[in-house]
N, C-alpha and C. Protein backbone atom coordinates (compact mmCIF):
# COMPACT_ATOMS: atom_id res chain seq x y z
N UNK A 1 96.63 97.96 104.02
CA UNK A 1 96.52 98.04 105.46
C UNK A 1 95.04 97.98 105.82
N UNK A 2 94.86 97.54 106.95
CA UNK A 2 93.21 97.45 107.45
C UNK A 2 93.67 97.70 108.34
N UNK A 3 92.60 98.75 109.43
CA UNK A 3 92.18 99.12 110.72
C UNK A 3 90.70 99.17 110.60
N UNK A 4 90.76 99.09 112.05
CA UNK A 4 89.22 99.14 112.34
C UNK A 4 89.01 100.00 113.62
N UNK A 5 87.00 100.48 113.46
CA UNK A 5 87.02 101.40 114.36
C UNK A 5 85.59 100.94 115.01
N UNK A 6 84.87 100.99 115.92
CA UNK A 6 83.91 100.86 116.63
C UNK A 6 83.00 102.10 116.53
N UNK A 7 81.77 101.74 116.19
CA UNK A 7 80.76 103.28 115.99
C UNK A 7 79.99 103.35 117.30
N UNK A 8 80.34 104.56 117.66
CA UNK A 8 79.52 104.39 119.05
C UNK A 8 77.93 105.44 118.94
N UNK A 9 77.55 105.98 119.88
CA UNK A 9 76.43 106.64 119.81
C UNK A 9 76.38 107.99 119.64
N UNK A 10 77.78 108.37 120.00
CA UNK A 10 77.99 109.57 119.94
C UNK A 10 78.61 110.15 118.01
N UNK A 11 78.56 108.67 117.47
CA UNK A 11 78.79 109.19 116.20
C UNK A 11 77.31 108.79 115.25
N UNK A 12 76.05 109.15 115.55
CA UNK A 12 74.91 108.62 114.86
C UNK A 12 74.89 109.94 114.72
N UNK A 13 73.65 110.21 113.39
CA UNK A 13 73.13 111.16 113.21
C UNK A 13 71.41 111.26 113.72
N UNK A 14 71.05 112.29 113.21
CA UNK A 14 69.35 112.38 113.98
C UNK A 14 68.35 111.18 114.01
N UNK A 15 68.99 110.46 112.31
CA UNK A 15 67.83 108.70 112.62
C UNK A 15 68.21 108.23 113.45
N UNK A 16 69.76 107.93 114.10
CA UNK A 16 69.93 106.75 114.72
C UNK A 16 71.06 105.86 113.82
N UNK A 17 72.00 106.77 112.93
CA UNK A 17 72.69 105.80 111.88
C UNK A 17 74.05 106.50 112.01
N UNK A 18 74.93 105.81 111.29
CA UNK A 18 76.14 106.66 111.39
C UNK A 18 76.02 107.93 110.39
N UNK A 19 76.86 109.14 111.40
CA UNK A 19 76.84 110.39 110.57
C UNK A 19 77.83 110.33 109.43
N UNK A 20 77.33 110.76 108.12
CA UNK A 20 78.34 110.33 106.72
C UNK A 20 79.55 111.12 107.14
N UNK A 21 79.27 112.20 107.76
CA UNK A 21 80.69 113.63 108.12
C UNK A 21 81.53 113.02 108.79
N UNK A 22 81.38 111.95 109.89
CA UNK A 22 82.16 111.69 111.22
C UNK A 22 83.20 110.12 109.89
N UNK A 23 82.04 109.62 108.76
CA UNK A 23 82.89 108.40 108.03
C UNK A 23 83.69 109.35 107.36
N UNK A 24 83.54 110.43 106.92
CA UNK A 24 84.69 111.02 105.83
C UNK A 24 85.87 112.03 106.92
N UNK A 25 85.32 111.69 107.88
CA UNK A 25 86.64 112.34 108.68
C UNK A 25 87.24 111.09 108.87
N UNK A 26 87.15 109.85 109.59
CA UNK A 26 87.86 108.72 109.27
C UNK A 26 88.59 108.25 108.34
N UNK A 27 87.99 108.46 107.60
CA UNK A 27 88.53 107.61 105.63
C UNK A 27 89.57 109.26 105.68
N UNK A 28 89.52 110.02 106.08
CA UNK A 28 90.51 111.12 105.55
C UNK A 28 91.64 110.78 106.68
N UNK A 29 91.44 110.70 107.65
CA UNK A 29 92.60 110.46 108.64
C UNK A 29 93.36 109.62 108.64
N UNK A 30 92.51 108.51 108.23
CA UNK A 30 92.94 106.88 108.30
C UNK A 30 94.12 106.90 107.06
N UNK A 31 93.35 107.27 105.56
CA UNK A 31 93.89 107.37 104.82
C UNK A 31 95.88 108.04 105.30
N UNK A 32 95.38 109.23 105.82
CA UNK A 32 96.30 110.21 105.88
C UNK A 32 97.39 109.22 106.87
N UNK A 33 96.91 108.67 107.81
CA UNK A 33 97.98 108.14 109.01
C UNK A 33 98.31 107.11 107.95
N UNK A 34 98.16 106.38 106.73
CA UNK A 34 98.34 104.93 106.08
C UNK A 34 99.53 105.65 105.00
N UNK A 35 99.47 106.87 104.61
CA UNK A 35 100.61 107.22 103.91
C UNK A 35 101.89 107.91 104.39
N UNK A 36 101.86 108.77 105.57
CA UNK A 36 102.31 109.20 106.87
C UNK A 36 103.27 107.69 106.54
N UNK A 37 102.74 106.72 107.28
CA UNK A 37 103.75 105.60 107.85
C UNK A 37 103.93 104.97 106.80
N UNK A 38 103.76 104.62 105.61
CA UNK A 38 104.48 104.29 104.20
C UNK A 38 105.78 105.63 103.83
N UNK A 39 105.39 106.63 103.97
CA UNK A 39 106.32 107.68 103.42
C UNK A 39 107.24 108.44 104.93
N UNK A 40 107.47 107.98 105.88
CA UNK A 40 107.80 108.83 106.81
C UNK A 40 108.47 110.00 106.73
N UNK A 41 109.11 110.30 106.22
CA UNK A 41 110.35 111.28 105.73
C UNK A 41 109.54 112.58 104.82
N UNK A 42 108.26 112.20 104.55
CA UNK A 42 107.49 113.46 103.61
C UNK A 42 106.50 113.82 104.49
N UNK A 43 106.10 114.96 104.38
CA UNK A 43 104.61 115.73 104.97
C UNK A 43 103.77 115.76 103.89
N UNK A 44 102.00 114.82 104.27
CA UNK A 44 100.89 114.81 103.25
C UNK A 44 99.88 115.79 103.76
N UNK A 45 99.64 116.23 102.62
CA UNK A 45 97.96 117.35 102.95
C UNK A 45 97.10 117.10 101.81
N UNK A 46 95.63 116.62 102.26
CA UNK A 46 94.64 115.93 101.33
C UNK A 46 94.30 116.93 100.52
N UNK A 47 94.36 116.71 99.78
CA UNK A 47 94.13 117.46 98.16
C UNK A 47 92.76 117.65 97.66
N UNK A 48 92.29 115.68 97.46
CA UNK A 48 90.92 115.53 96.94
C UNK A 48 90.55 114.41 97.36
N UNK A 49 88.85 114.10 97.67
CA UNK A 49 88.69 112.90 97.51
C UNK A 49 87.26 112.65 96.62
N UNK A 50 88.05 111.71 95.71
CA UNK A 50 86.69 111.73 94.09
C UNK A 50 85.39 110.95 94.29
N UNK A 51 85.10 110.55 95.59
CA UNK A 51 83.44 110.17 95.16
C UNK A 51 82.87 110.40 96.77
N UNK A 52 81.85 110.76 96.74
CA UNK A 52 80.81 110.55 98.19
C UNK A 52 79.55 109.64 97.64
N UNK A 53 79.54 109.05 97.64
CA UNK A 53 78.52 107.96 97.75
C UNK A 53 78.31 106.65 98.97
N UNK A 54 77.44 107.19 99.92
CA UNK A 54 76.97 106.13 100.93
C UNK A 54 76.15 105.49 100.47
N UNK A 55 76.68 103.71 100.58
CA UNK A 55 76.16 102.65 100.17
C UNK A 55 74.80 102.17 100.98
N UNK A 56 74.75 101.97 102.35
CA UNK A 56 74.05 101.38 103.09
C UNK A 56 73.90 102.47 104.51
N UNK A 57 73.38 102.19 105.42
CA UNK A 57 72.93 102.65 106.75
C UNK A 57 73.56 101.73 107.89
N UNK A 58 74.60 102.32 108.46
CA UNK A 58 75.80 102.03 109.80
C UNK A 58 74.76 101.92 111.19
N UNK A 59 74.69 100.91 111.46
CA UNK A 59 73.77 101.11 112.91
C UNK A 59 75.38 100.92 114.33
N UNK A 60 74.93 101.70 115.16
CA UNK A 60 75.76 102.21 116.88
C UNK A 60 75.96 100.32 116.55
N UNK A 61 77.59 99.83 117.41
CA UNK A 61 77.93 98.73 117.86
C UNK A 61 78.78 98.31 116.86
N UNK A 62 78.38 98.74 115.22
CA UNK A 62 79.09 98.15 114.17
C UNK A 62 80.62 98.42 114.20
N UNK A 63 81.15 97.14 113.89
CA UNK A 63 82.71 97.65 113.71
C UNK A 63 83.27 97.36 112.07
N UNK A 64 84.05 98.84 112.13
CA UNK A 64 84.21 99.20 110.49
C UNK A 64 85.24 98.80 110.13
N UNK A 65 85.42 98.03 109.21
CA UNK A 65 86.94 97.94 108.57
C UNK A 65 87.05 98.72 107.52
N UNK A 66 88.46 99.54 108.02
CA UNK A 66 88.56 100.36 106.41
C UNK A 66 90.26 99.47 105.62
N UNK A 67 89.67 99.20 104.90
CA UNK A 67 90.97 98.47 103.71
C UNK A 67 91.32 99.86 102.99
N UNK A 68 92.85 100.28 103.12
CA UNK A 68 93.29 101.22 102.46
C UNK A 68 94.82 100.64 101.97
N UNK A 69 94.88 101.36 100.66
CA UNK A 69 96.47 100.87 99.45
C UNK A 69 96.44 102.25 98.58
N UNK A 70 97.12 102.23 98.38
CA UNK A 70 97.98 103.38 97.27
C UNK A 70 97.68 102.15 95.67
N UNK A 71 96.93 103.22 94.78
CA UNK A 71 96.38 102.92 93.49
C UNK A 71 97.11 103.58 92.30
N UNK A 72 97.90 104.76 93.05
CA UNK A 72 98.24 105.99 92.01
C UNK A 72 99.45 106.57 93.48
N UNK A 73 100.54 106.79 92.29
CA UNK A 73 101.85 107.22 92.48
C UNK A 73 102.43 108.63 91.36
N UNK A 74 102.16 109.65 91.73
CA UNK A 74 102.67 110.53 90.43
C UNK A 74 104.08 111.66 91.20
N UNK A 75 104.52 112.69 90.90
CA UNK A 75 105.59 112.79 90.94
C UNK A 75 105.56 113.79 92.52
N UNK A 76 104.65 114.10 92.59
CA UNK A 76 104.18 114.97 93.83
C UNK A 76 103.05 114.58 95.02
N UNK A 77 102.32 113.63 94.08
CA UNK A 77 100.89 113.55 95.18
C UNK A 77 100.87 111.68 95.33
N UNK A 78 99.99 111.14 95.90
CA UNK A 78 99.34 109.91 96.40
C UNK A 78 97.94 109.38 96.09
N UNK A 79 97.68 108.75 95.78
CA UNK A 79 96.24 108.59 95.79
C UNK A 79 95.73 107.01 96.43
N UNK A 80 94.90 106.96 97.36
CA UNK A 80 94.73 106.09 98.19
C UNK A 80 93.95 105.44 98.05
N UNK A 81 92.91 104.27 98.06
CA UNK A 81 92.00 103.74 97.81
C UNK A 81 91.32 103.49 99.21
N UNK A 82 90.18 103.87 99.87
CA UNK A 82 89.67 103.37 100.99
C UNK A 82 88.43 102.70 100.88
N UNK A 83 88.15 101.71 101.41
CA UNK A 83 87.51 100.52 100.85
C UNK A 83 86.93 100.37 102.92
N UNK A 84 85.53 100.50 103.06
CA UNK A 84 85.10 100.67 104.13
C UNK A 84 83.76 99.40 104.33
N UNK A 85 83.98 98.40 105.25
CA UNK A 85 82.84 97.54 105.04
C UNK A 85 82.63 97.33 106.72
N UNK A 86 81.11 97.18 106.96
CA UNK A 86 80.62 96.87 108.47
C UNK A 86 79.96 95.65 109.33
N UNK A 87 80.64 95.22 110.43
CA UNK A 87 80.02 94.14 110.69
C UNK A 87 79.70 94.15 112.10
N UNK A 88 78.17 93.98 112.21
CA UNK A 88 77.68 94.09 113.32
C UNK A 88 78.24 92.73 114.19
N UNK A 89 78.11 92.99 115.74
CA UNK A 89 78.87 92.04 116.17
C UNK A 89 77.53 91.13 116.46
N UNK A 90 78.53 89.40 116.65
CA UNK A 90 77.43 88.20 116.68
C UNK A 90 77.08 87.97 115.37
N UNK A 91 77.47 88.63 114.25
CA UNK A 91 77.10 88.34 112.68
C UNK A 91 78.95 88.00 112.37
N UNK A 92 79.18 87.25 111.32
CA UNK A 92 80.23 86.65 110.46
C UNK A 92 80.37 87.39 109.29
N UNK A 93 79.32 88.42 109.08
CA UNK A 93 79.04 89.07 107.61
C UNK A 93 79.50 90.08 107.71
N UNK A 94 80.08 90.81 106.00
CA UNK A 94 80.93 92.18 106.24
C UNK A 94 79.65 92.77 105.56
N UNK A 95 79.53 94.60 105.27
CA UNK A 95 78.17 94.45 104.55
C UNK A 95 79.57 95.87 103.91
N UNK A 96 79.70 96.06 102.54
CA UNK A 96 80.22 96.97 101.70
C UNK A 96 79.09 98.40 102.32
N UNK A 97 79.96 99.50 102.69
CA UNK A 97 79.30 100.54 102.99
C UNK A 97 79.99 101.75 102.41
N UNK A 98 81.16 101.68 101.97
CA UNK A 98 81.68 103.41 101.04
C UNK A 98 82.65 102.99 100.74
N UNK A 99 83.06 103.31 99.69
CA UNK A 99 84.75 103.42 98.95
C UNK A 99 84.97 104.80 98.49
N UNK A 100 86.50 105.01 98.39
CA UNK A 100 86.47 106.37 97.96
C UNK A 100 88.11 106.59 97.58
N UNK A 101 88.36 107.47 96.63
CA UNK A 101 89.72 107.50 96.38
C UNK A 101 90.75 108.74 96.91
N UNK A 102 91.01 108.87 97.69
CA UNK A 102 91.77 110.26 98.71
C UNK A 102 93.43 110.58 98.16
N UNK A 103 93.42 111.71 97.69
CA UNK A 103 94.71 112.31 97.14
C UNK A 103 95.35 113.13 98.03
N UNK A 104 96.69 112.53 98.36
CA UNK A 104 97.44 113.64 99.04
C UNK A 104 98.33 114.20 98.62
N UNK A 105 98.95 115.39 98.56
CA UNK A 105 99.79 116.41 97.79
C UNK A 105 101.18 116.21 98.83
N UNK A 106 102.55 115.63 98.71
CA UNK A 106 103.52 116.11 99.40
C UNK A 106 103.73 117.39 99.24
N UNK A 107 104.76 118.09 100.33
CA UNK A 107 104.64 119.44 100.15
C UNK A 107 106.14 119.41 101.26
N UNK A 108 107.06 120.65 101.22
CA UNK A 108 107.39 120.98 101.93
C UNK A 108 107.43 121.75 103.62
N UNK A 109 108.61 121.87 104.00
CA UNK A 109 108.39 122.79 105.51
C UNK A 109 107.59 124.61 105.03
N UNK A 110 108.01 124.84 103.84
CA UNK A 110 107.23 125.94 103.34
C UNK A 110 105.23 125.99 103.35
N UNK A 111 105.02 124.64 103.10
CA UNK A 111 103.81 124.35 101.95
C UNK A 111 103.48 124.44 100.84
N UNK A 112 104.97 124.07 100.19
CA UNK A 112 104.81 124.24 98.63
C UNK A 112 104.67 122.63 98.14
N UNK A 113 103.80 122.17 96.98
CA UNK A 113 104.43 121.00 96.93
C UNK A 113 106.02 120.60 96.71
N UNK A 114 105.97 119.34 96.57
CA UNK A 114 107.33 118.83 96.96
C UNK A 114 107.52 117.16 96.08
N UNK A 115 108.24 117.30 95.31
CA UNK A 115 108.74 115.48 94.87
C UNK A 115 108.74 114.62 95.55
N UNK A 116 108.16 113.55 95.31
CA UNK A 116 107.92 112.55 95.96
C UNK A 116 109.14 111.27 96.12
């Protein structure tokens, strides 16, 4: 699945760039709404996500595509692949800016996990 989101000004940090906190609340949501509507019938709660590494510097106007798929299937949890690249507008070019792998735990109406 790909969506995309528009960075506005209100998501820069003190340089003038996108804040890394406001991309990992995205990549966690995005993720979360991309397994949500693959699994409807289960409730996900993010578990883990295995890397923070920002690639490049997001300038206000850029619009983000996040490419997200399921990599890992185990008997309880999800694991997502989010694949995030930016393209300023009036440019044709994507520029690779974060990937990251986001685990979600099914779980029951309790909050226990739950079989998938």
């Amino acid at each position: 699945m790909d969506t995309f989101t528009l960075v506005r000004p209100e998501y820069l940090n003190h340089f003038g760039y996108l804040f890394g906190g406001q991309l990992l609340k995205w990549v966690d949501e995005l993720a979360w709404l991309f397994v949500t509507r693959e699994y409807p019938d289960k409730m996900f709660v993010t578990r883990a996500m295995n890397n923070i590494d920002f690639k490049t510097k997001v300038k206000s106007g850029s619009i983000l595509r996040f490419h997200i798929h399921v990599v890992k299937r185990g008997k309880s949890s999800l694991t997502c692949c989010v694949e995030v690249f930016a393209q300023y507008p009036g440019t044709k070019k994507e520029i690779f800016v974060f990937s990251n792998d986001v685990t979600f735990v099914n779980i029951d109406k309790n909050g226990h996990k739950s079989i998938l």
